[in-house]
Structures are given as C-alpha cells and as structure tokens.
PDB file of N, CA and C in Angstrom:
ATOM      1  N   UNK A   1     -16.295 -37.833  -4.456  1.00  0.00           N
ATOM      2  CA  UNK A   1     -16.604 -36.474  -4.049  1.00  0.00           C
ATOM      3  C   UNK A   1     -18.103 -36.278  -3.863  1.00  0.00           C
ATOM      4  N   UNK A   2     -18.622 -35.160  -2.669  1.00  0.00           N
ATOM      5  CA  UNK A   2     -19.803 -35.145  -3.103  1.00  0.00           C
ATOM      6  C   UNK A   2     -20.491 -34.559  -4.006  1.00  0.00           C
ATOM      7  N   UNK A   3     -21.883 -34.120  -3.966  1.00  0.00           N
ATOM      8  CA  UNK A   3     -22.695 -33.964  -5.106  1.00  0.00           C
ATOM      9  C   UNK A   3     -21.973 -32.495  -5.519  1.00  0.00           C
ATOM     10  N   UNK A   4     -22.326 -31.654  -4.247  1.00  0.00           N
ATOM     11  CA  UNK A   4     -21.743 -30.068  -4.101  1.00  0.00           C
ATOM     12  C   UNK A   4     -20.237 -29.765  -5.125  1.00  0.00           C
ATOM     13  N   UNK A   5     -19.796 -30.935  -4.532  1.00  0.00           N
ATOM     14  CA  UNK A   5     -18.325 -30.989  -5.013  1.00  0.00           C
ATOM     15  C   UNK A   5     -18.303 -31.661  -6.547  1.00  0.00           C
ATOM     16  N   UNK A   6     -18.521 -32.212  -7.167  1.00  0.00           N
ATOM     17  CA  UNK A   6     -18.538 -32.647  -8.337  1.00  0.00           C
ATOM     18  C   UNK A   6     -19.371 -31.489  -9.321  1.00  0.00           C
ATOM     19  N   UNK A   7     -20.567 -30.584  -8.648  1.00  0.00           N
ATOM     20  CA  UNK A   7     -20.929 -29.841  -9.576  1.00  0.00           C
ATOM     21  C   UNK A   7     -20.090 -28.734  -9.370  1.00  0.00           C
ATOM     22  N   UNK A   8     -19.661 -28.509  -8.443  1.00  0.00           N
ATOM     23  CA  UNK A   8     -18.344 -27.531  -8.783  1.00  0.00           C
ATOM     24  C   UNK A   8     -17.630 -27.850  -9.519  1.00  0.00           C
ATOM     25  N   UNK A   9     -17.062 -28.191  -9.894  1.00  0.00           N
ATOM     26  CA  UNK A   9     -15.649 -28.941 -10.942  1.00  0.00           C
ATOM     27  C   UNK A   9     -16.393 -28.493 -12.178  1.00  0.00           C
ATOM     28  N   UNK A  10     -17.782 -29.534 -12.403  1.00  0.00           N
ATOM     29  CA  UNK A  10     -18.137 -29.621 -13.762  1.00  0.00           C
ATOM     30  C   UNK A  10     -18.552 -27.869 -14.369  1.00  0.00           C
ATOM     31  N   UNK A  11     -18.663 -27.405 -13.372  1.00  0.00           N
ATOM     32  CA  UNK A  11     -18.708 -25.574 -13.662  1.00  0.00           C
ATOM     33  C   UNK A  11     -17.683 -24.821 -13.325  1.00  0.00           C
ATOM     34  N   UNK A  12     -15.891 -25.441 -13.374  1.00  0.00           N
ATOM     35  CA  UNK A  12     -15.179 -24.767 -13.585  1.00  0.00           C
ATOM     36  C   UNK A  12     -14.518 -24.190 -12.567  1.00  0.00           C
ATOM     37  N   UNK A  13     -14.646 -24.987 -11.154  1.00  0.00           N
ATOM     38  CA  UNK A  13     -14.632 -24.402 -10.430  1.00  0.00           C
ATOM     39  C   UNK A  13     -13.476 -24.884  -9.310  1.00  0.00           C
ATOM     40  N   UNK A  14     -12.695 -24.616  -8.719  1.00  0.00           N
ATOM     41  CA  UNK A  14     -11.808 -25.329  -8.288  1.00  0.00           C
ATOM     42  C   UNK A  14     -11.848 -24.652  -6.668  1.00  0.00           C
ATOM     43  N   UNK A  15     -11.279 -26.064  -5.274  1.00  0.00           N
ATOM     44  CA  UNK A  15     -11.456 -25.182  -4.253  1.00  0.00           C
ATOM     45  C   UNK A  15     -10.160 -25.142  -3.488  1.00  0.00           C
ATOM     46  N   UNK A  16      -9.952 -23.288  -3.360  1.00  0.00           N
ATOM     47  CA  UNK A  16      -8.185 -23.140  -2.982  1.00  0.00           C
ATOM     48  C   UNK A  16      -8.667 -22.305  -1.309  1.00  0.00           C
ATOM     49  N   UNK A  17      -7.673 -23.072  -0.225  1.00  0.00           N
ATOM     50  CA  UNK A  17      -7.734 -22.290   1.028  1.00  0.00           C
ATOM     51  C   UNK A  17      -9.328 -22.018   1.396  1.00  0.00           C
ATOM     52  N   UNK A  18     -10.279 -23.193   1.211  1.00  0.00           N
ATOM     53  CA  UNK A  18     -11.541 -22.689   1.672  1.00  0.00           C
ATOM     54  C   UNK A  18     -12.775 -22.621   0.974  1.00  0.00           C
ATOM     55  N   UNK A  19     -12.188 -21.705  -0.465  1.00  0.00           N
ATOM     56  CA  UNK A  19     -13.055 -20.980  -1.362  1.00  0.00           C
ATOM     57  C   UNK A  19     -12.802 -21.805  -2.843  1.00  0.00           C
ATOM     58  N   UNK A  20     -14.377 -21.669  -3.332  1.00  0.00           N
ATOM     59  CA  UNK A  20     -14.274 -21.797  -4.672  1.00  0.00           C
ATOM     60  C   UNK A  20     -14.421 -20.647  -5.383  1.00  0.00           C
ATOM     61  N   UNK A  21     -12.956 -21.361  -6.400  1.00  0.00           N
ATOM     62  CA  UNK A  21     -12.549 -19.777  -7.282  1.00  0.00           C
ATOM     63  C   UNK A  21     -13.069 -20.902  -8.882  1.00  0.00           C
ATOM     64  N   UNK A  22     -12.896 -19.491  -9.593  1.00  0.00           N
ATOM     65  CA  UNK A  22     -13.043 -20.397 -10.977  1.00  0.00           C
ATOM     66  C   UNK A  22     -11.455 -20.931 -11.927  1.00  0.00           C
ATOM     67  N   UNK A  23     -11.461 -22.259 -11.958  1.00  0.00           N
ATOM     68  CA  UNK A  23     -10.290 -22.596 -12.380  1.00  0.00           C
ATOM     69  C   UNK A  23      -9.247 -21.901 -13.332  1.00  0.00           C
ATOM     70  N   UNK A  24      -9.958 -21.326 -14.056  1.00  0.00           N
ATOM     71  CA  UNK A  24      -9.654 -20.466 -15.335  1.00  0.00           C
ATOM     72  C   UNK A  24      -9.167 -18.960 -14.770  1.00  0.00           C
ATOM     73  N   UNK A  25      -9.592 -18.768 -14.070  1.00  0.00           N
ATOM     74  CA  UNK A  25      -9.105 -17.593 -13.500  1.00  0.00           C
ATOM     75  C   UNK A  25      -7.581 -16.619 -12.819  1.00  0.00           C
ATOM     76  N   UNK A  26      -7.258 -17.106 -11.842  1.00  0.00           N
ATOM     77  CA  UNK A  26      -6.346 -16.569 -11.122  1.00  0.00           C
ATOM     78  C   UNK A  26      -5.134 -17.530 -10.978  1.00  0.00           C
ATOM     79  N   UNK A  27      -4.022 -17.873 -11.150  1.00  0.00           N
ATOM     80  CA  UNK A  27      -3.240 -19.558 -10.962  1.00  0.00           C
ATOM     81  C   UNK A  27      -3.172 -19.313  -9.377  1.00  0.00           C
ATOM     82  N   UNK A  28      -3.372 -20.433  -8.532  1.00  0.00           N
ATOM     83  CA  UNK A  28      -3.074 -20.580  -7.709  1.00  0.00           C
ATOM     84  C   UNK A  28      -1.705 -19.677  -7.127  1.00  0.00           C
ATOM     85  N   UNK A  29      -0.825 -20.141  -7.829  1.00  0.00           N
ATOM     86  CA  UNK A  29       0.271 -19.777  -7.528  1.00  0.00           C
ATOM     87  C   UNK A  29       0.386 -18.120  -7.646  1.00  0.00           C
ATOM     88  N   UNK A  30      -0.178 -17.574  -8.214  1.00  0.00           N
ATOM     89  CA  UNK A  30      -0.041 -16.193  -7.960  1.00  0.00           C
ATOM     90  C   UNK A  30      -1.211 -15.428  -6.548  1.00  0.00           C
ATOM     91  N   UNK A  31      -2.154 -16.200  -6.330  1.00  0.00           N
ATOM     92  CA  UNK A  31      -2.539 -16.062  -4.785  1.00  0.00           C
ATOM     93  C   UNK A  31      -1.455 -15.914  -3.986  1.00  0.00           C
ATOM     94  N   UNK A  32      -0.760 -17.249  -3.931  1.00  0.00           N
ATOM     95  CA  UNK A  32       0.109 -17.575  -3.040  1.00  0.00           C
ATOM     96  C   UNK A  32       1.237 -16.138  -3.007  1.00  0.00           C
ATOM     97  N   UNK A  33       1.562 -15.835  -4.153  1.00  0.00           N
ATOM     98  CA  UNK A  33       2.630 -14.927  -3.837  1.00  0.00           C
ATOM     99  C   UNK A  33       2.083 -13.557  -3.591  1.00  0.00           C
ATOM    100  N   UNK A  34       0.810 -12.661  -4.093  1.00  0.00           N
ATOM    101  CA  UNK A  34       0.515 -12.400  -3.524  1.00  0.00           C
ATOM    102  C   UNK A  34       0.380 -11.969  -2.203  1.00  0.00           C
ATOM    103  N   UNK A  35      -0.533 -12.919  -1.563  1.00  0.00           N
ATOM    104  CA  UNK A  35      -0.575 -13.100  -0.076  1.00  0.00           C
ATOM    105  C   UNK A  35       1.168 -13.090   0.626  1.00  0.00           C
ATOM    106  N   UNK A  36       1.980 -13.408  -0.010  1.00  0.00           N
ATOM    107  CA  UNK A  36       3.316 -13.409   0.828  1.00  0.00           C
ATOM    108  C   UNK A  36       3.633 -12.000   0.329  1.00  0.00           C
ATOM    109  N   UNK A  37       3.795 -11.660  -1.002  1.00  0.00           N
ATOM    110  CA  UNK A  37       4.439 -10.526  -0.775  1.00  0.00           C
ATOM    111  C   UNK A  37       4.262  -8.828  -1.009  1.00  0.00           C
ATOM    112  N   UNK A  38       2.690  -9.049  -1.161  1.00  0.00           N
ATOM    113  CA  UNK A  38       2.153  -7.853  -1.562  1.00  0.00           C
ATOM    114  C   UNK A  38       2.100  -6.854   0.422  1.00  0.00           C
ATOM    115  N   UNK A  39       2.712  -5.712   0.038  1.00  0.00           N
ATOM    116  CA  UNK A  39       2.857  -4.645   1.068  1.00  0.00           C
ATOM    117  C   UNK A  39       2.096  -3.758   1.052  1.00  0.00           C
ATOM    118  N   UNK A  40       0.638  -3.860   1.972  1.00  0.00           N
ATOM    119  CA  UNK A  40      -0.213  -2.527   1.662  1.00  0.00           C
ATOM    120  C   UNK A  40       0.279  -1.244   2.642  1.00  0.00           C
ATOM    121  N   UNK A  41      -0.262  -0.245   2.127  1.00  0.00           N
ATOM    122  CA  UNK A  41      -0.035   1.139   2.572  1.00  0.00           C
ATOM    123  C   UNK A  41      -1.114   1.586   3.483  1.00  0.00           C
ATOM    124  N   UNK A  42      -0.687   2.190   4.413  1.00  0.00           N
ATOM    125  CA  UNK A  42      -2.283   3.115   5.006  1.00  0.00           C
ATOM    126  C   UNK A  42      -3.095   3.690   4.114  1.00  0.00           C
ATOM    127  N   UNK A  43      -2.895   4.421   3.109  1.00  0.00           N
ATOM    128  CA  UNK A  43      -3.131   5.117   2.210  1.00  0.00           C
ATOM    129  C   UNK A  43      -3.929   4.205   0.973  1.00  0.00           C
ATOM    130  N   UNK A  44      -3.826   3.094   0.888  1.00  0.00           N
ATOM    131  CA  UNK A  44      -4.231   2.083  -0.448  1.00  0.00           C
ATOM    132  C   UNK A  44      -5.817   2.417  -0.594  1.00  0.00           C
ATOM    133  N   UNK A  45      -5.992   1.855  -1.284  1.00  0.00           N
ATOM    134  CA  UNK A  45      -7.701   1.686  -1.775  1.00  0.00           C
ATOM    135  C   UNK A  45      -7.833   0.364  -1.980  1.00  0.00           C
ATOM    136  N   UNK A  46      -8.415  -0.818  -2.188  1.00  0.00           N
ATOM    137  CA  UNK A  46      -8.552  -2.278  -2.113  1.00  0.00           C
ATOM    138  C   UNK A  46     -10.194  -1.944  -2.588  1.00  0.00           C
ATOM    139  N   UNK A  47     -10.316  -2.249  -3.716  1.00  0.00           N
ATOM    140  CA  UNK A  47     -11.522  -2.432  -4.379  1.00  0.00           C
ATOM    141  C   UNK A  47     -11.888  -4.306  -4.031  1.00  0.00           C
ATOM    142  N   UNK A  48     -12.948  -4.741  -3.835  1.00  0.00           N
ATOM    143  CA  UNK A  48     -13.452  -6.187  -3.473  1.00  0.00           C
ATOM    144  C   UNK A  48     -14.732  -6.305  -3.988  1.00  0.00           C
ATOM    145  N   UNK A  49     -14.901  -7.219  -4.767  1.00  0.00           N
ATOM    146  CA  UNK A  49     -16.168  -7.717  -5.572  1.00  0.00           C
ATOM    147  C   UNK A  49     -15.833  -8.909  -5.856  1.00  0.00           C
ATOM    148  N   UNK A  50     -17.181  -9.428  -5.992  1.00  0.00           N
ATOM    149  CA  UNK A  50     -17.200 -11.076  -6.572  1.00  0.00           C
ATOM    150  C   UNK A  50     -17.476 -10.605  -8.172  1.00  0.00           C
ATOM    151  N   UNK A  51     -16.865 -11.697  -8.773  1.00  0.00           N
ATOM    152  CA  UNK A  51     -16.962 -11.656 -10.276  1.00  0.00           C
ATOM    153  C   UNK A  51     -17.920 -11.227 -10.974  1.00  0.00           C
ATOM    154  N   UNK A  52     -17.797 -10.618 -11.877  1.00  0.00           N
ATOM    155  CA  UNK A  52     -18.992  -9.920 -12.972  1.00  0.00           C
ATOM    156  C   UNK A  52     -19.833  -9.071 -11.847  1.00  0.00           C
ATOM    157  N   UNK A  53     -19.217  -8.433 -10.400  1.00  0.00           N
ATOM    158  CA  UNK A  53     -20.340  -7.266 -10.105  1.00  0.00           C
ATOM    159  C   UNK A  53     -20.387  -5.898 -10.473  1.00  0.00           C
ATOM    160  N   UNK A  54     -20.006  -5.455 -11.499  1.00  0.00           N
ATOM    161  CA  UNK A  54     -19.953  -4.215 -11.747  1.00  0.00           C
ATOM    162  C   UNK A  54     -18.743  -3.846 -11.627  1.00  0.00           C
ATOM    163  N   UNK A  55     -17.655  -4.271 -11.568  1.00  0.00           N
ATOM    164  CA  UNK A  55     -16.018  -3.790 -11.355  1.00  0.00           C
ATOM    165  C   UNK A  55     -15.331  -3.079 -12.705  1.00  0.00           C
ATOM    166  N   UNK A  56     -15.736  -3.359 -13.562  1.00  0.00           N
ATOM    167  CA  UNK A  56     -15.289  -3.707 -14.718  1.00  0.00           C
ATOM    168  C   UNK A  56     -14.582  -2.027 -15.518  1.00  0.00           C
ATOM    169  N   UNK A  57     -15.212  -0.719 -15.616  1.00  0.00           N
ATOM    170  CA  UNK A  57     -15.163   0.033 -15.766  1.00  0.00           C
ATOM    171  C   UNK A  57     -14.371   0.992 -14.463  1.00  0.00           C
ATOM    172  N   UNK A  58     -14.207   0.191 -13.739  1.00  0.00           N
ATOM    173  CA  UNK A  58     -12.964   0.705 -12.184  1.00  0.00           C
ATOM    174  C   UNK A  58     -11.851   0.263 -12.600  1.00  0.00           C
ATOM    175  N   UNK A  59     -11.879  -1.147 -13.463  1.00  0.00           N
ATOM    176  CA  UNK A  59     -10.787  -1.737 -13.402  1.00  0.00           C
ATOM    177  C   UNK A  59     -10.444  -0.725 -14.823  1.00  0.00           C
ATOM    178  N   UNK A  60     -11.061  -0.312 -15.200  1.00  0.00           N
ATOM    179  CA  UNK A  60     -10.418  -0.072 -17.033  1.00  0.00           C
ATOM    180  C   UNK A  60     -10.352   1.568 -16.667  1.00  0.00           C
ATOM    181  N   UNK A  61     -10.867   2.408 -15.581  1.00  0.00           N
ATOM    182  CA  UNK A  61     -10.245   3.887 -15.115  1.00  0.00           C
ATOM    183  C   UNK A  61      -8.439   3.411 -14.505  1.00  0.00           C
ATOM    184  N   UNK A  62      -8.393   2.504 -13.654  1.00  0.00           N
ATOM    185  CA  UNK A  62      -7.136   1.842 -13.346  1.00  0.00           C
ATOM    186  C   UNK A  62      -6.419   1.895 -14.357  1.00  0.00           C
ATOM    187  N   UNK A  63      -6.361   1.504 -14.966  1.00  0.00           N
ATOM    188  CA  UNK A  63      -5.237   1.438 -16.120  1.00  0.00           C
ATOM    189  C   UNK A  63      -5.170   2.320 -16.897  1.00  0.00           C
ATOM    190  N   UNK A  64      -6.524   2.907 -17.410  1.00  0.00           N
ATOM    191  CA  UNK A  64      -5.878   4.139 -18.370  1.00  0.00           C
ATOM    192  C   UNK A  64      -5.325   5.130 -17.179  1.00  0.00           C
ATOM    193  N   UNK A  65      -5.673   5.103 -16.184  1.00  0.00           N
ATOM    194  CA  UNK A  65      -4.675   6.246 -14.939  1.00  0.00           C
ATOM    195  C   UNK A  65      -3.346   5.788 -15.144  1.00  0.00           C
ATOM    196  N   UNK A  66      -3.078   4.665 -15.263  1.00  0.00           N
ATOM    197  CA  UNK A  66      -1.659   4.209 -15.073  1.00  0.00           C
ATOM    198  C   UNK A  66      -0.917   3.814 -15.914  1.00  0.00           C
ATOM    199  N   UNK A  67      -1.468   3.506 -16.984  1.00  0.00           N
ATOM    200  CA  UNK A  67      -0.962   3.197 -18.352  1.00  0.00           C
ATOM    201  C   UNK A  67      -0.051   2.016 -18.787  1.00  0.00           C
ATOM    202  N   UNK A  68       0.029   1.777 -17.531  1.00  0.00           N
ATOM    203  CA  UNK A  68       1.293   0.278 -17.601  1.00  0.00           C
ATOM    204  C   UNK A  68       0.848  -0.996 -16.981  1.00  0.00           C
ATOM    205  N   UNK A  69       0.736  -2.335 -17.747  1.00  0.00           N
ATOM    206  CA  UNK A  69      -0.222  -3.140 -17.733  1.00  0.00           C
ATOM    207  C   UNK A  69       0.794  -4.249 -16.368  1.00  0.00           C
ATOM    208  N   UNK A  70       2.579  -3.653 -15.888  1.00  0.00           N
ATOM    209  CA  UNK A  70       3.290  -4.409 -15.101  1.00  0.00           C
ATOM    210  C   UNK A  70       3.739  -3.665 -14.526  1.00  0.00           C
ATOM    211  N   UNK A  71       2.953  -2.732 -13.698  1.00  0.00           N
ATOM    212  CA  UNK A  71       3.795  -1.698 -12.652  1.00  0.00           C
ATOM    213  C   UNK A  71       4.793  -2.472 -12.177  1.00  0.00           C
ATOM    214  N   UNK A  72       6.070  -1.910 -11.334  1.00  0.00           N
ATOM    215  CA  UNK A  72       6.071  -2.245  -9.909  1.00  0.00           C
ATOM    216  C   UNK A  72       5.887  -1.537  -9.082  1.00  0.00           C
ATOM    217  N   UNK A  73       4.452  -2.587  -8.272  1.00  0.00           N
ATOM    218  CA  UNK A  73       3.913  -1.686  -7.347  1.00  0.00           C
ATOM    219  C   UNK A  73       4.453  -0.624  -6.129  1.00  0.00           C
ATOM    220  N   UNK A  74       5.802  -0.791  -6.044  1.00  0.00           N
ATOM    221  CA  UNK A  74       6.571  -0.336  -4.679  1.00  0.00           C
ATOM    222  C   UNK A  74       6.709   1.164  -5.185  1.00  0.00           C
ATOM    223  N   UNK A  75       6.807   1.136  -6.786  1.00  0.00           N
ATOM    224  CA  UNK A  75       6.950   2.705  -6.991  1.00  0.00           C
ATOM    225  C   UNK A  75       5.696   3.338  -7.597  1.00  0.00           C
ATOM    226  N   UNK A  76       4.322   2.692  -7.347  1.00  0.00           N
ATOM    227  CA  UNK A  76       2.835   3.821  -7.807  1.00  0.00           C
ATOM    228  C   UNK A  76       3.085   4.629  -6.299  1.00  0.00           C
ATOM    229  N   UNK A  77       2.401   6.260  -6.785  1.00  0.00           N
ATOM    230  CA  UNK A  77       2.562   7.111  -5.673  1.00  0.00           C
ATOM    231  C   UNK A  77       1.585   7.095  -5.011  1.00  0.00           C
ATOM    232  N   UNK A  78       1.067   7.531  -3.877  1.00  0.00           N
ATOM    233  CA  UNK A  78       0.186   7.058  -3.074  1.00  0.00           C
ATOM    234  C   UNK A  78      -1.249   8.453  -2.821  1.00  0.00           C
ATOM    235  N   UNK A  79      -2.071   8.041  -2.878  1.00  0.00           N
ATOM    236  CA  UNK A  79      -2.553   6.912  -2.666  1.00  0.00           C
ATOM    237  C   UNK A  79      -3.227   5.666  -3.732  1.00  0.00           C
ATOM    238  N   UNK A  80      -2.541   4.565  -3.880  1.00  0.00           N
ATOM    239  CA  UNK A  80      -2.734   3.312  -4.688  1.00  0.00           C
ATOM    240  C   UNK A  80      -3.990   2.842  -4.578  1.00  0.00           C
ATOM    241  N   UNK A  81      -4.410   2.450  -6.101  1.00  0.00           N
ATOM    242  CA  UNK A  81      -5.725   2.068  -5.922  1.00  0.00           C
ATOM    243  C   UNK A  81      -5.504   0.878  -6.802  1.00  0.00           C
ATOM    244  N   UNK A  82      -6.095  -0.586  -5.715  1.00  0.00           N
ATOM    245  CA  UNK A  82      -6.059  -1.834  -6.251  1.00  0.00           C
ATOM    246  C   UNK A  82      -7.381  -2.452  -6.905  1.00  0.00           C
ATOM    247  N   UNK A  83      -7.206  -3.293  -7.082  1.00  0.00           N
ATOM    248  CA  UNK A  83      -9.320  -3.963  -7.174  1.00  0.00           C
ATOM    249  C   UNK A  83      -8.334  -5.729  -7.118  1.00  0.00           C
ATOM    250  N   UNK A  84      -9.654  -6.409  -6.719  1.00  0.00           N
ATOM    251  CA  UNK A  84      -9.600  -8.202  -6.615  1.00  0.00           C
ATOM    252  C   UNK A  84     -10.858  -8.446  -6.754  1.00  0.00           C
ATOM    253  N   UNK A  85     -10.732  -9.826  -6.836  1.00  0.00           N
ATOM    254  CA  UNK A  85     -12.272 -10.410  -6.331  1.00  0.00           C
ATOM    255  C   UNK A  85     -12.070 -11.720  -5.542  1.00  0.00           C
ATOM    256  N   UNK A  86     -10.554 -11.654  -4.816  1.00  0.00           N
ATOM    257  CA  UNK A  86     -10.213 -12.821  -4.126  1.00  0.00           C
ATOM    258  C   UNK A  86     -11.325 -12.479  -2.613  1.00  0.00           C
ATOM    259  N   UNK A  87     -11.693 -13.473  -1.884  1.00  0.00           N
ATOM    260  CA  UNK A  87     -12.297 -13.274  -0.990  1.00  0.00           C
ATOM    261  C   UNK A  87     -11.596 -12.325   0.463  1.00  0.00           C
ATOM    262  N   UNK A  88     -12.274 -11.812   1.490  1.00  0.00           N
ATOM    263  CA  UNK A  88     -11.294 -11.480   2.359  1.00  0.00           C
ATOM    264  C   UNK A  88     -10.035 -11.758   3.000  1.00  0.00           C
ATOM    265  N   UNK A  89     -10.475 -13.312   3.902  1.00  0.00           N
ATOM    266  CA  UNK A  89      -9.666 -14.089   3.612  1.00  0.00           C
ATOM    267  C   UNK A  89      -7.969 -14.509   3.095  1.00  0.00           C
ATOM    268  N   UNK A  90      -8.517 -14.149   1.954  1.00  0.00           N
ATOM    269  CA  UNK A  90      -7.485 -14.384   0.778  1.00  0.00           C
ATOM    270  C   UNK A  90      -6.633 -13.170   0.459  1.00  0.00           C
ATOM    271  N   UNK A  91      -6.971 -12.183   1.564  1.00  0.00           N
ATOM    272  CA  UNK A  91      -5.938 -10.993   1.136  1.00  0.00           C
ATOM    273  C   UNK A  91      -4.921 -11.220   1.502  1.00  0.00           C
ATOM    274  N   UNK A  92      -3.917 -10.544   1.010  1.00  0.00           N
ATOM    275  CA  UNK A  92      -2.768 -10.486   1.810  1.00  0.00           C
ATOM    276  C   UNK A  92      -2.783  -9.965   3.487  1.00  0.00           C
ATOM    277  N   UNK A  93      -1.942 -10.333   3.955  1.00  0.00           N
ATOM    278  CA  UNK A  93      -2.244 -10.098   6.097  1.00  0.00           C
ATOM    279  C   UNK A  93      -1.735  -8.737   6.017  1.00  0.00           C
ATOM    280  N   UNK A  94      -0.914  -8.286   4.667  1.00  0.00           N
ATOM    281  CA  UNK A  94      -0.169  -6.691   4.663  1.00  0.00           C
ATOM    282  C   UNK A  94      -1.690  -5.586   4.806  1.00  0.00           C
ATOM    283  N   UNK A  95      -2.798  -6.491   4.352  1.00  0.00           N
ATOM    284  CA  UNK A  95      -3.662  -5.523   3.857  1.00  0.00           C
ATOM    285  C   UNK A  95      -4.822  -5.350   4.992  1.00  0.00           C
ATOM    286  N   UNK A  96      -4.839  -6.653   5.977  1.00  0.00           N
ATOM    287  CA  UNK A  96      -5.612  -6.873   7.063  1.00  0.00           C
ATOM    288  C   UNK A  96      -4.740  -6.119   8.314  1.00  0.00           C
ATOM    289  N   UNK A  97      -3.840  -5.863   8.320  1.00  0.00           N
ATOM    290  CA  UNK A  97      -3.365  -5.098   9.296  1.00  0.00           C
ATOM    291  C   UNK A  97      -2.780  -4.032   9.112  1.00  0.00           C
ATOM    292  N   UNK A  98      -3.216  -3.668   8.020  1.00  0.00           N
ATOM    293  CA  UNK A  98      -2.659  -1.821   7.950  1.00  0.00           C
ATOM    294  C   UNK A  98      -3.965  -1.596   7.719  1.00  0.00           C
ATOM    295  N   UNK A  99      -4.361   0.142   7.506  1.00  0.00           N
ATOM    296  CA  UNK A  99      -5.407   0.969   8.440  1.00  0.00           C
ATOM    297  C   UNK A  99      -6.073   1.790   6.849  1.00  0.00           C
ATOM    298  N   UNK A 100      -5.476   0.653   5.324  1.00  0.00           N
ATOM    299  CA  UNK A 100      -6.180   0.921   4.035  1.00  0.00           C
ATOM    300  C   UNK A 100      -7.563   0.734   3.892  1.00  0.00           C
ATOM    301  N   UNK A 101      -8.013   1.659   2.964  1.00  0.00           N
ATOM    302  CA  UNK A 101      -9.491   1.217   3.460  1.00  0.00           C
ATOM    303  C   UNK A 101     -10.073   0.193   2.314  1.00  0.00           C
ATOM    304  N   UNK A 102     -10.943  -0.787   2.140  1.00  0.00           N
ATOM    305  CA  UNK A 102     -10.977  -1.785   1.561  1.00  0.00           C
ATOM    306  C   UNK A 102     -12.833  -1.095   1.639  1.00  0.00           C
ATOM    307  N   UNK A 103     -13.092  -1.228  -0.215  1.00  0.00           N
ATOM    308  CA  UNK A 103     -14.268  -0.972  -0.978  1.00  0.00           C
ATOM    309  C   UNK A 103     -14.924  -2.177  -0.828  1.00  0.00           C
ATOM    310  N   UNK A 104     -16.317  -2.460  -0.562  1.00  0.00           N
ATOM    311  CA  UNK A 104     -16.376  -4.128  -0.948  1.00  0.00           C
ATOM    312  C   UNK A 104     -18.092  -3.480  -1.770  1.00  0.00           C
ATOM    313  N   UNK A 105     -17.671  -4.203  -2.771  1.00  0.00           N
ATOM    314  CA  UNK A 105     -19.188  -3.860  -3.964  1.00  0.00           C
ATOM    315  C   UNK A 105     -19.642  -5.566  -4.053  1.00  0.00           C
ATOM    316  N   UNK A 106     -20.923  -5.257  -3.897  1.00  0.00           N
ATOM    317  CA  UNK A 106     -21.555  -6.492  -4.074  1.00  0.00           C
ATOM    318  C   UNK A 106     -23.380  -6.470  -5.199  1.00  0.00           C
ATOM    319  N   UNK A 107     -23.400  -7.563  -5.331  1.00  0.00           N
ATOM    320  CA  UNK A 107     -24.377  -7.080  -6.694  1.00  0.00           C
ATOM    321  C   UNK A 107     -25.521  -8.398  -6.305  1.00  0.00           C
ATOM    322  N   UNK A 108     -26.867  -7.655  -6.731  1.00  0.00           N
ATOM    323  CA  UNK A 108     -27.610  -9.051  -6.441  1.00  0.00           C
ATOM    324  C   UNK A 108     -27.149 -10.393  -7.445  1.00  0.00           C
ATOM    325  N   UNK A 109     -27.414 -11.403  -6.682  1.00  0.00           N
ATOM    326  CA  UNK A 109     -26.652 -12.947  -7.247  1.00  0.00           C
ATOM    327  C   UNK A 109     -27.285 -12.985  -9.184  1.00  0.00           C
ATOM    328  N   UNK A 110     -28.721 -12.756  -9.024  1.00  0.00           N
ATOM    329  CA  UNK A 110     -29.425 -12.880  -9.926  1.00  0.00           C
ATOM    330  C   UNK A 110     -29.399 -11.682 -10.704  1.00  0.00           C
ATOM    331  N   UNK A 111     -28.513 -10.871 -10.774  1.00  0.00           N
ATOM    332  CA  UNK A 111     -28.026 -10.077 -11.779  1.00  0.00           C
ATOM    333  C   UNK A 111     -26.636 -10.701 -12.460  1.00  0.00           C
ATOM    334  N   UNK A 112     -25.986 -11.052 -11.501  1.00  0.00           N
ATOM    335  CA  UNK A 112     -24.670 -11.435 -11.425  1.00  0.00           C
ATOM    336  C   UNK A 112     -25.080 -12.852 -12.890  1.00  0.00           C
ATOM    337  N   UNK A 113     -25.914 -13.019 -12.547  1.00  0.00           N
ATOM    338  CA  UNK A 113     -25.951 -14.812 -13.362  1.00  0.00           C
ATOM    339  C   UNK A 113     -26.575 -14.166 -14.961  1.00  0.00           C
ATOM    340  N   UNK A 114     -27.475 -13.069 -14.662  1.00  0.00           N
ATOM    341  CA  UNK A 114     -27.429 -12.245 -16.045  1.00  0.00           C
ATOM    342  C   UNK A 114     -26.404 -11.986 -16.783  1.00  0.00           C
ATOM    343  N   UNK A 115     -24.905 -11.161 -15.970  1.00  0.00           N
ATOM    344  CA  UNK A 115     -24.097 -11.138 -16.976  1.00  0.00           C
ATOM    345  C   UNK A 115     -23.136 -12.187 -17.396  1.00  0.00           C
ATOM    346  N   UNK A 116     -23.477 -13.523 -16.716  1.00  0.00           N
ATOM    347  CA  UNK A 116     -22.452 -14.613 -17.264  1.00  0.00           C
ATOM    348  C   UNK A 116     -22.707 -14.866 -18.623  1.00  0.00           C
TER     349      UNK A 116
END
C-alpha cells in the first residue's frame, strides 16, 4: 500500500466507496442499507458535518425532541430532522433527489484536531 494509505489504517481509518471514514465508527453495512433504504421527504432537514464540527449539541436537541433512541423513521411527523457526517456522496439518492434541504456545517480543520 502506499505511504497515504498505510497512514490511514495506522489512524483508524478505513476506505469505503471513495472516502475515508474512521473504522470505529459507522459499520459499513449500515451505510449500505441506509443508502438503499432510507426515503427522504421534501420537508426533511439533513444536518452534514465532518466529525467533531460542532454537531454535537444538534444531535443531543434531536433526541431529547424525540425521546426514542429507535424511531421508525416512516412514522416521525414532518418536518424530520436528521444529522450525518457521511460525505455527500454517501447519501442516500432518496435524499439527492427530493427538494429537502441539506445543512452542511463545516469547522476550521485546526479546530477540528483541537477537539480530538
């Protein structure tokens, strides 16, 4: 492998469809289903950030709004508010072709490496 590629690994890092995600993170396999079977709404919200940018207190209003840590999503009332930090890309195509509007928060890199 090359250099790029070997110091990825040794920092945890694994590369799915393109992108390096962090191994520890998301299983593959729930991307995958995901992307097949998540149905967005016109109406959705799609929060998007890369890891540790400030999401963190969106994600924790999310849940105390909703109180249930395994919705199913087909019955939250609308308008639904999601968050990820999968890349664009990596959304589901439900979410690239309906007319939801997608948040994207981004944070300088060198803050970002502060809160690791």
């Amino acid at each position: 492998p090359s250099t790029a590629a070997s110091n990825a690994y040794a920092q945890g890092l694994t590369q799915f469809q393109g992108f390096w995600i962090p191994s520890r993170s998301v299983p593959t396999s729930s991307i995958i289903a995901f992307q097949k079977y998540f149905q967005a709404l016109d109406d959705d919200i799609i929060v998007v950030s890369k890891p540790k940018s400030g999401t963190t207190w969106l994600k924790a209003l999310i849940h105390l709004y909703k109180e249930n840590p395994n919705p199913d999503l087909s019955t939250i009332s609308s308008p639904r508010l999601f968050s990820t930090d999968l890349p664009y890309p990596m959304l589901a195509d439900s979410i690239k072709r309906s007319n939801c509007r997608i948040v994207y928060i981004t944070r300088n890199p060198f803050d970002i490496i502060v809160s690791l």
